[in-house]
Protein backbone atom coordinates (compact mmCIF):
# COMPACT_ATOMS: atom_id res chain seq x y z
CA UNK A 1 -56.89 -5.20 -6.47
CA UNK A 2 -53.34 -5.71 -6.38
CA UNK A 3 -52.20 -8.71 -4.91
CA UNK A 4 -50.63 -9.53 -1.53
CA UNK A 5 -46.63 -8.50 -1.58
CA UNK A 6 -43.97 -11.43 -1.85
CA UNK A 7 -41.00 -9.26 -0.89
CA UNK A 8 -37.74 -10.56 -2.00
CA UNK A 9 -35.68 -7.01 -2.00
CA UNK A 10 -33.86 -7.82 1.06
CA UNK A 11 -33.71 -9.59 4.36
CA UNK A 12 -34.10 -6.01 6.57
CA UNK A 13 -38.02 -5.97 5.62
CA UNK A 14 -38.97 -9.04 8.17
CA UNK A 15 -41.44 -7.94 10.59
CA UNK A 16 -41.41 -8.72 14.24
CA UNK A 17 -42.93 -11.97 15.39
CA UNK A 18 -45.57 -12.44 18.22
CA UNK A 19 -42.87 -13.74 20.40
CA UNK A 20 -40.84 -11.21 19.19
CA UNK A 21 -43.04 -8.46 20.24
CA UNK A 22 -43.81 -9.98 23.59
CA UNK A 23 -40.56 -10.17 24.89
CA UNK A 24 -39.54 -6.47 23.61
CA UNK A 25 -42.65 -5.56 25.51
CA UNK A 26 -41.40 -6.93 28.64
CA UNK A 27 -37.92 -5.97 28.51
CA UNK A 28 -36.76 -4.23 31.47
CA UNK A 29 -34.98 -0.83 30.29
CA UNK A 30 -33.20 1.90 31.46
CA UNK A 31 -31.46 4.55 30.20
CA UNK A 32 -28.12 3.19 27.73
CA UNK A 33 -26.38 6.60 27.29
CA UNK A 34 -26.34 6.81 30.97
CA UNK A 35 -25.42 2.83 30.90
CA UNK A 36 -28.25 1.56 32.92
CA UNK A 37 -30.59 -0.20 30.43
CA UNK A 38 -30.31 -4.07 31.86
CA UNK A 39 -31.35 -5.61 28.45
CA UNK A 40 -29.08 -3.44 26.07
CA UNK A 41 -26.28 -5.18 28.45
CA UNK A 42 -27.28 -8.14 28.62
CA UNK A 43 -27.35 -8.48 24.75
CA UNK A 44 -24.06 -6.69 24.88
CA UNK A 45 -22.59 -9.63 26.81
CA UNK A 46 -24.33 -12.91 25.68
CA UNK A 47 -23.10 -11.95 22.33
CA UNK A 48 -19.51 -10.46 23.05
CA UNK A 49 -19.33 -14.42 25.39
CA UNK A 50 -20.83 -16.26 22.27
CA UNK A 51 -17.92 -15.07 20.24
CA UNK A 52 -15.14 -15.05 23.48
CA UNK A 53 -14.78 -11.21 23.23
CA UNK A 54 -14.76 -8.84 26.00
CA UNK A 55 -17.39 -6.29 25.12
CA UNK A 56 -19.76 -5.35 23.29
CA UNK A 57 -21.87 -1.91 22.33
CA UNK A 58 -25.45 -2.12 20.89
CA UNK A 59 -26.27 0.95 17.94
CA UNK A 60 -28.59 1.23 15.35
CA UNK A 61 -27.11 0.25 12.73
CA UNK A 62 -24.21 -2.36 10.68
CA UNK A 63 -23.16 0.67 9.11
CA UNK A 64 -22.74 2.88 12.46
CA UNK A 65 -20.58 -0.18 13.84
CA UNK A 66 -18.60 -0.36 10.88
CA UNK A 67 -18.05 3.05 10.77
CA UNK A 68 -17.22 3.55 14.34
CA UNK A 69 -14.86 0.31 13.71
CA UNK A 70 -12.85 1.79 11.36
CA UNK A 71 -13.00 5.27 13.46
CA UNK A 72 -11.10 3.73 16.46
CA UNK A 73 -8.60 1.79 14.36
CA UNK A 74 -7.56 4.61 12.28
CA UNK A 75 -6.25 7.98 11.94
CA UNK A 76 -7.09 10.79 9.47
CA UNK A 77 -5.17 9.92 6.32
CA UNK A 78 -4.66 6.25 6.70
CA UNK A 79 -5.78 3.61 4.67
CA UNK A 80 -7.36 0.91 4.92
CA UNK A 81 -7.69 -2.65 2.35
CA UNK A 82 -11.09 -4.37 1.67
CA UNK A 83 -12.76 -6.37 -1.07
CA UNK A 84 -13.68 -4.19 -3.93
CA UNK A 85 -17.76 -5.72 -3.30
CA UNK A 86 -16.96 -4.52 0.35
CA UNK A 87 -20.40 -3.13 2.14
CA UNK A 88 -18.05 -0.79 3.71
CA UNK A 89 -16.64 0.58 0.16
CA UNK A 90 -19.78 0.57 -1.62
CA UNK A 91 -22.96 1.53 0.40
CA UNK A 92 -21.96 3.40 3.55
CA UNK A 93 -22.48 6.77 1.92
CA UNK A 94 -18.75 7.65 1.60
CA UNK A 95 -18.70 7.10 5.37
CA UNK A 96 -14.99 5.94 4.97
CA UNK A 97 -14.06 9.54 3.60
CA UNK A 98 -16.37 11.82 5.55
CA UNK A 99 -16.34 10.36 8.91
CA UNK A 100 -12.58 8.97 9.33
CA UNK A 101 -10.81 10.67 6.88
CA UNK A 102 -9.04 7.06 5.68
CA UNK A 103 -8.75 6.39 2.04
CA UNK A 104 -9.25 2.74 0.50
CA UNK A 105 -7.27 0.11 -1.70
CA UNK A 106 -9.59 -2.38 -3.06
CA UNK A 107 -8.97 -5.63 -4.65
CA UNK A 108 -10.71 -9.35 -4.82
CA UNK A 109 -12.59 -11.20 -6.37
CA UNK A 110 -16.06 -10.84 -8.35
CA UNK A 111 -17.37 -12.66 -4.96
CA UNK A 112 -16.32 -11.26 -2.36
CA UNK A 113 -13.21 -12.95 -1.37
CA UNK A 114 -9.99 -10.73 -0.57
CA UNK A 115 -7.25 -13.36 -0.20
CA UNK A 116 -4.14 -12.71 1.41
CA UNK A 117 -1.82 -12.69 -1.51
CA UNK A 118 -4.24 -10.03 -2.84
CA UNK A 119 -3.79 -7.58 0.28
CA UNK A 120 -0.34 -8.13 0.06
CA UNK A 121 -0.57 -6.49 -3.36
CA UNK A 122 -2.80 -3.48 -2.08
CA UNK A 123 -0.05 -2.97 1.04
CA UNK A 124 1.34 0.33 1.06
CA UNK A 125 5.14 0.38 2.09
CA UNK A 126 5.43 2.01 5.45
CA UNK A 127 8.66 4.10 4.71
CA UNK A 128 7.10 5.58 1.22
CA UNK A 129 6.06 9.18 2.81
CA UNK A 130 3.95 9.49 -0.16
CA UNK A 131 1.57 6.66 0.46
CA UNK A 132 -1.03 6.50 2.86
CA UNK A 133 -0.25 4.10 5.43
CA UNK A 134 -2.23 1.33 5.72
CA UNK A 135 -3.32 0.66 9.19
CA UNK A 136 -6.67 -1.96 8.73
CA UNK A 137 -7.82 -4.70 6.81
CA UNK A 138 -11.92 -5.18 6.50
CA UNK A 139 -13.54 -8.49 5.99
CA UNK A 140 -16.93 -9.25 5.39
CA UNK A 141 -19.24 -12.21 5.64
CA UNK A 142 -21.13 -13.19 3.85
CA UNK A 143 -20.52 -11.07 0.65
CA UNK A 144 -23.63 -8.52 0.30
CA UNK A 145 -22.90 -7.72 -3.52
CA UNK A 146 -20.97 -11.51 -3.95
CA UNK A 147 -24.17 -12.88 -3.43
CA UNK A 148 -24.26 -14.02 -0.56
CA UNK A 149 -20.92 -16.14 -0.87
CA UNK A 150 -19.01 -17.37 2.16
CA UNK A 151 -15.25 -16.64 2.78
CA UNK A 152 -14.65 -19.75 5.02
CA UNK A 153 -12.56 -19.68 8.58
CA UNK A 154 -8.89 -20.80 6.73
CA UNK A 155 -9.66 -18.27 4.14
CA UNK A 156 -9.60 -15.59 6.51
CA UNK A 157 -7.13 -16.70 9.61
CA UNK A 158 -4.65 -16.10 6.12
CA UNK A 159 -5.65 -12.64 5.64
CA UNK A 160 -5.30 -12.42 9.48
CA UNK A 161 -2.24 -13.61 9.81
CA UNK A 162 -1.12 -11.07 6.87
CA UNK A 163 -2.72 -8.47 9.02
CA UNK A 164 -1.13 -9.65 12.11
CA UNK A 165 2.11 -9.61 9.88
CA UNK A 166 2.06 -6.17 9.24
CA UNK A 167 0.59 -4.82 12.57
CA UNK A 168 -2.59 -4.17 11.17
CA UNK A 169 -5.84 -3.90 12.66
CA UNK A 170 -8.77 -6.76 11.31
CA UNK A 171 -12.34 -6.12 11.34
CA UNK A 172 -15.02 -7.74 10.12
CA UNK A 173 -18.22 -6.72 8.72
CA UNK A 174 -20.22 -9.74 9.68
CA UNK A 175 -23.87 -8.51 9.10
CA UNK A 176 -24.84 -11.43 7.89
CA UNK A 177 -22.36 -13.67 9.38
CA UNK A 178 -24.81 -15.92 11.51
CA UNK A 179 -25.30 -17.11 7.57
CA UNK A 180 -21.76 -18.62 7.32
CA UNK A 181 -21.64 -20.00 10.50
CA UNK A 182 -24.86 -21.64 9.95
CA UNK A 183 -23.90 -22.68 5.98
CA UNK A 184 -20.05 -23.33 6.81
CA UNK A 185 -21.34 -24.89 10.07
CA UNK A 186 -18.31 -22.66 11.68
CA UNK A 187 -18.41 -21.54 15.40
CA UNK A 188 -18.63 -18.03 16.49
CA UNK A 189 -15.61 -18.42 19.22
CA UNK A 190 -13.24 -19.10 16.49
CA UNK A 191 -14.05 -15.50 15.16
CA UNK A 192 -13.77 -13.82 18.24
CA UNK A 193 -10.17 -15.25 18.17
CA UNK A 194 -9.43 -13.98 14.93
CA UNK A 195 -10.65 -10.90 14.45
CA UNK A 196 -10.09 -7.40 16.49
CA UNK A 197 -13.48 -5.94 16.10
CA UNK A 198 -16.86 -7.54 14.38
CA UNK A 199 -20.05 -6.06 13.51
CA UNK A 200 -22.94 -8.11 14.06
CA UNK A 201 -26.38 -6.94 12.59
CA UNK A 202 -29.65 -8.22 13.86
CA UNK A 203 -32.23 -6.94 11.84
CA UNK A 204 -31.39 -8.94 8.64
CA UNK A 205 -31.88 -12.54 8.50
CA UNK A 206 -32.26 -12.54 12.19
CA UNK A 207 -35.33 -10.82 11.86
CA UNK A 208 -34.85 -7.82 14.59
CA UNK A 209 -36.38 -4.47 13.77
CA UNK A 210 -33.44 -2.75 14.47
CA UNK A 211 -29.98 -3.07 15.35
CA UNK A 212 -26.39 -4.13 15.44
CA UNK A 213 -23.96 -4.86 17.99
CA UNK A 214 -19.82 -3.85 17.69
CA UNK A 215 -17.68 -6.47 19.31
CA UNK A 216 -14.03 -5.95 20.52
CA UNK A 217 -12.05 -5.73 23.75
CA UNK A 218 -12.99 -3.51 26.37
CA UNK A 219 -10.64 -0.91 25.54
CA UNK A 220 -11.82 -0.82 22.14
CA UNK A 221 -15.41 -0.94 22.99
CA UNK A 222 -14.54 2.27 25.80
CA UNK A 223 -13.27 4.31 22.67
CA UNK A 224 -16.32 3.13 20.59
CA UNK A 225 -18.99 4.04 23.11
CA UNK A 226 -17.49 7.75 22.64
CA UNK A 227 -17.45 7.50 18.90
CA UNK A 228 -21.21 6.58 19.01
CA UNK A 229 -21.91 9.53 21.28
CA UNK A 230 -20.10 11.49 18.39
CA UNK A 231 -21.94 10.28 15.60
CA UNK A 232 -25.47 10.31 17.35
CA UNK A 233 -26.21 6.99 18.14
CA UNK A 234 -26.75 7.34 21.41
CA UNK A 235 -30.53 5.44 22.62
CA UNK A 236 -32.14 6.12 25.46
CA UNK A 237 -34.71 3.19 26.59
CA UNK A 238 -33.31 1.06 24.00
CA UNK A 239 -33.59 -2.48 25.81
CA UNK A 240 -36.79 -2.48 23.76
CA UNK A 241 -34.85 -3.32 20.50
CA UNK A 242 -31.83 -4.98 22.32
CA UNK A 243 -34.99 -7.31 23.22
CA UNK A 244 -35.57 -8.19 19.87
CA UNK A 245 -31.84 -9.30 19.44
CA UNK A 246 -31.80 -11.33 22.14
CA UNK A 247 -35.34 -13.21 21.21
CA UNK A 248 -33.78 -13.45 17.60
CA UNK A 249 -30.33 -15.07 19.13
CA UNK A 250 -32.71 -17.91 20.74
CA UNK A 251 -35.03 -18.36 18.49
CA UNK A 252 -34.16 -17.69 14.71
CA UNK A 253 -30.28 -18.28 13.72
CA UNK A 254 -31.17 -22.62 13.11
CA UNK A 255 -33.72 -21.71 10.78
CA UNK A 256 -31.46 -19.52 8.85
CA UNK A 257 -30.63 -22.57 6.92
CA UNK A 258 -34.47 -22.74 5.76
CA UNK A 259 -33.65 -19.45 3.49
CA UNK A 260 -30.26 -21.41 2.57
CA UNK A 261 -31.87 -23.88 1.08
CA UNK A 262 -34.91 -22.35 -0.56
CA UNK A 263 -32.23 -19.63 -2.31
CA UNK A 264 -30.61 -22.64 -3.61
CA UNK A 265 -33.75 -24.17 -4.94
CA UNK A 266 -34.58 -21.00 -6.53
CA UNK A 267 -31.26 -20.80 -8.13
CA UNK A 268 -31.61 -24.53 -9.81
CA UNK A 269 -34.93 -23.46 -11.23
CA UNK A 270 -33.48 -20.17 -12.69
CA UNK A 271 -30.71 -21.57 -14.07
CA UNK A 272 -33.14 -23.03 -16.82
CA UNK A 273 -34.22 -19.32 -17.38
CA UNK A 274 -33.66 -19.16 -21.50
CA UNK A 275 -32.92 -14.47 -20.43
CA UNK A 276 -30.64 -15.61 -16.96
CA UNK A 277 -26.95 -15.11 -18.67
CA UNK A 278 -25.24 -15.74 -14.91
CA UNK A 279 -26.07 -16.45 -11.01
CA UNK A 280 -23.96 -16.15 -8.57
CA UNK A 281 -23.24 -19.12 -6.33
CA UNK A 282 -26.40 -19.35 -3.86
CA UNK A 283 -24.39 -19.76 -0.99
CA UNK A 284 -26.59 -18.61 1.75
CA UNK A 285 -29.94 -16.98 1.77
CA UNK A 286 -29.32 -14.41 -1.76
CA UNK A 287 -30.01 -14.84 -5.20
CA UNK A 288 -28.05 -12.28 -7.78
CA UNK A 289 -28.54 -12.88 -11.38
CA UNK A 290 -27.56 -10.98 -14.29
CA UNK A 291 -29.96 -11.13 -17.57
CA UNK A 292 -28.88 -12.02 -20.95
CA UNK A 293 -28.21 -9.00 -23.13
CA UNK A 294 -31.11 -7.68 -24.85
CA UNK A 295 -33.16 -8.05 -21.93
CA UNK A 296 -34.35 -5.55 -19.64
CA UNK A 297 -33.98 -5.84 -15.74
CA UNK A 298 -36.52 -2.95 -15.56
CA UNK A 299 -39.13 -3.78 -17.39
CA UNK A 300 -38.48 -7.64 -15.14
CA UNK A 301 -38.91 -5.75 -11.80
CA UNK A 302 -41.91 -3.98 -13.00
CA UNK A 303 -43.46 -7.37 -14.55
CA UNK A 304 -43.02 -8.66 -11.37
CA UNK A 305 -44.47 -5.73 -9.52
CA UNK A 306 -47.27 -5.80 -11.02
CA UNK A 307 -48.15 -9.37 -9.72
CA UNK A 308 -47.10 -8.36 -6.02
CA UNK A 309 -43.46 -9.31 -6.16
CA UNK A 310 -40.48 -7.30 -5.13
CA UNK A 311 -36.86 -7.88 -6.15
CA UNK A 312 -34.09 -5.02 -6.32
CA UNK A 313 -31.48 -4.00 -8.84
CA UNK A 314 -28.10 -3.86 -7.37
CA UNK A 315 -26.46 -2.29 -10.20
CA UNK A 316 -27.43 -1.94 -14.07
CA UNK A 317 -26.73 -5.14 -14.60
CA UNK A 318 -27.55 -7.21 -11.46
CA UNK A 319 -30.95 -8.81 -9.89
CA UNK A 320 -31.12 -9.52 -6.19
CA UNK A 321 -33.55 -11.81 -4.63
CA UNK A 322 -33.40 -12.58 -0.69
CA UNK A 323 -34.95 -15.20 1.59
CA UNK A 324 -36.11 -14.90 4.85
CA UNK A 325 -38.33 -15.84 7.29
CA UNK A 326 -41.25 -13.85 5.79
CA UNK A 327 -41.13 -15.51 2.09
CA UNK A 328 -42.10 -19.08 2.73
CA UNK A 329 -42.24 -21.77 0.36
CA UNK A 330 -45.49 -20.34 -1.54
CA UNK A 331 -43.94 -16.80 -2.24
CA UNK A 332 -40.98 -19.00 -3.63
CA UNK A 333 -43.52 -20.67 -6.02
CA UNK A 334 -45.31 -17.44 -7.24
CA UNK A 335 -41.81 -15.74 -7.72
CA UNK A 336 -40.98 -18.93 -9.74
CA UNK A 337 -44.19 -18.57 -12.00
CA UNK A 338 -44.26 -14.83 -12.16
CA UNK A 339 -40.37 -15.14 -13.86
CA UNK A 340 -42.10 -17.93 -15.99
CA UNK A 341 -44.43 -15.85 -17.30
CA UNK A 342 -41.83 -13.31 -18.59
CA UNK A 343 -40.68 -12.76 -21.83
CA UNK A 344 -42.89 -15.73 -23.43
């Protein structure tokens, strides 16, 4: 028999918890598309006041808030500057292209990290009427594909103030930014000043089933609600999920730092790993590792399957493991063995 699953692939594979379940059973709901669903706005406002923004609009996804984002700042053939790991550039299905018609300049870091002096390289001059004017700069926190890494508040109020320089618009893709605030020990009001739109998702570390919420001012938020009519994310009785995010505000962004410090545990003990050639800093609550050459990430993840553990491969070269609140101390441990027992 095959044993029990550790799952390490990402941080979107927590299950509800009892309390979790109770109090999206009890929700009170109504209908959202017709704006009437009492717990869709109350999560709407408890996290647009967390962050001292005006609005808020609940969808079912990180990727349909960023995309709607960069919908209302943009225009068909603009462009728009982001780290070349960007979630937004890499994994939203050419969203960028297909749904906004905006091209991108990317540039950065191996972690992450766009700094200012590196958008100022990607800016397009604004009286070059061959260039595609660039109109927004994207953020995001905690680097997905850096591995988790933190950009840190100074780092970006300079690639704000850039932005601001150059009447850009500033969004940020924080899907996993109740990470940084908890590792950076930041506060989400100095954010909300910064930024002109953020993208919060719930259903990673947080531990909802489903959901993200799009903050910005209430104009902005007006224009968004029609873009997610456009693109289909309407809901109906969706206080059931907004339930979730509100049970998850309350009860699971402290323990975020649990994951923090187990991925950092995990990342000492791999370190020692004679096939790990390079980790990238364990900032948060992800682990990505890169083997020695000569070794096969494959035939690793299928090692590892076989004793009921599951990583991912983020690229042909990179390993991604991920805490969260379902892998506890003793998954830790039998991922630790079960990469001890390879290639020996």
């Amino acid at each position: 028999m095959k044993p029990m699953t550790a799952d390490f692939r990402s941080d979107t594979v927590t299950r509800p918890t009892e309390g979790m379940l109770r109090a999206m059973a009890a929700a009170p709901v109504g209908d959202d598309v017709l704006g009437d669903d009492p717990t869709v706005q109350r999560l709407e406002s408890v996290l647009a006041e967390r962050f001292g923004i005006e609005a808020g609009l609940f969808c079912p996804s990180g990727t349909m808030t960023n995309q709607i984002a960069v919908n209302v700042h943009t225009r068909p053939g603009d462009e728009l500057i982001c780290s070349k790991l960007a979630h937004v550039y890499n994994y939203e299905g050419g969203g960028l292209a297909f749904n906004s018609g905006v091209q991108v300049r990317v540039g950065g870091d191996n972690y992450g990290r766009l700094s200012a002096t590196d958008a100022e390289a990607l800016l397009q001059p604004m009286d070059n009427v061959h260039a595609a004017p660039t109109r927004l700069v994207v953020a995001e926190n905690t680097s997905n594909k850096g591995g988790g890494t933190t950009l840190g508040i100074q780092s970006l109020r300079e690639l704000g103030a850039f932005a601001r320089q150059h009447n850009l618009g500033y969004h940020l893709d924080g899907a996993r930014l109740f990470n940084a605030l908890v590792a950076d020990r930041e506060q989400p009001e100095d954010y909300g000043r910064l930024f002109d739109s953020i993208s919060i998702c719930l259903s990673k570390g947080l531990g909802a089933p489903v959901g993200s919420v799009l903050l910005g001012s209430a104009d902005f938020i007006r224009e968004g609600r029609r873009i997610r009519k456009r693109f289909g994310g309407g809901m109906r009785q969706a206080g059931y999920l907004a339930a979730a995010g509100l049970y998850a505000l309350d009860h699971h962004v402290e323990r975020l730092a649990e994951d923090h410090d187990r991925a950092a545990s995990l990342a000492t003990y791999m370190a020692q790993l004679p096939y790990v050639a390079e980790i990238k800093p364990a900032a948060t609550n992800m682990l990505l590792f890169r083997l020695q050459d000569g070794f096969n990430g494959s035939e690793l993840l299928t090692h590892l399957s076989a004793l009921g553990i599951q990583l991912i491969a983020m690229d042909r070269h990179w390993l991604r493991a991920v805490l969260h609140y379902d892998v506890g101390d003793a998954e830790v441990q039998r991922l630790s063995d079960g990469l001890a027992s390879w290639a020996i």
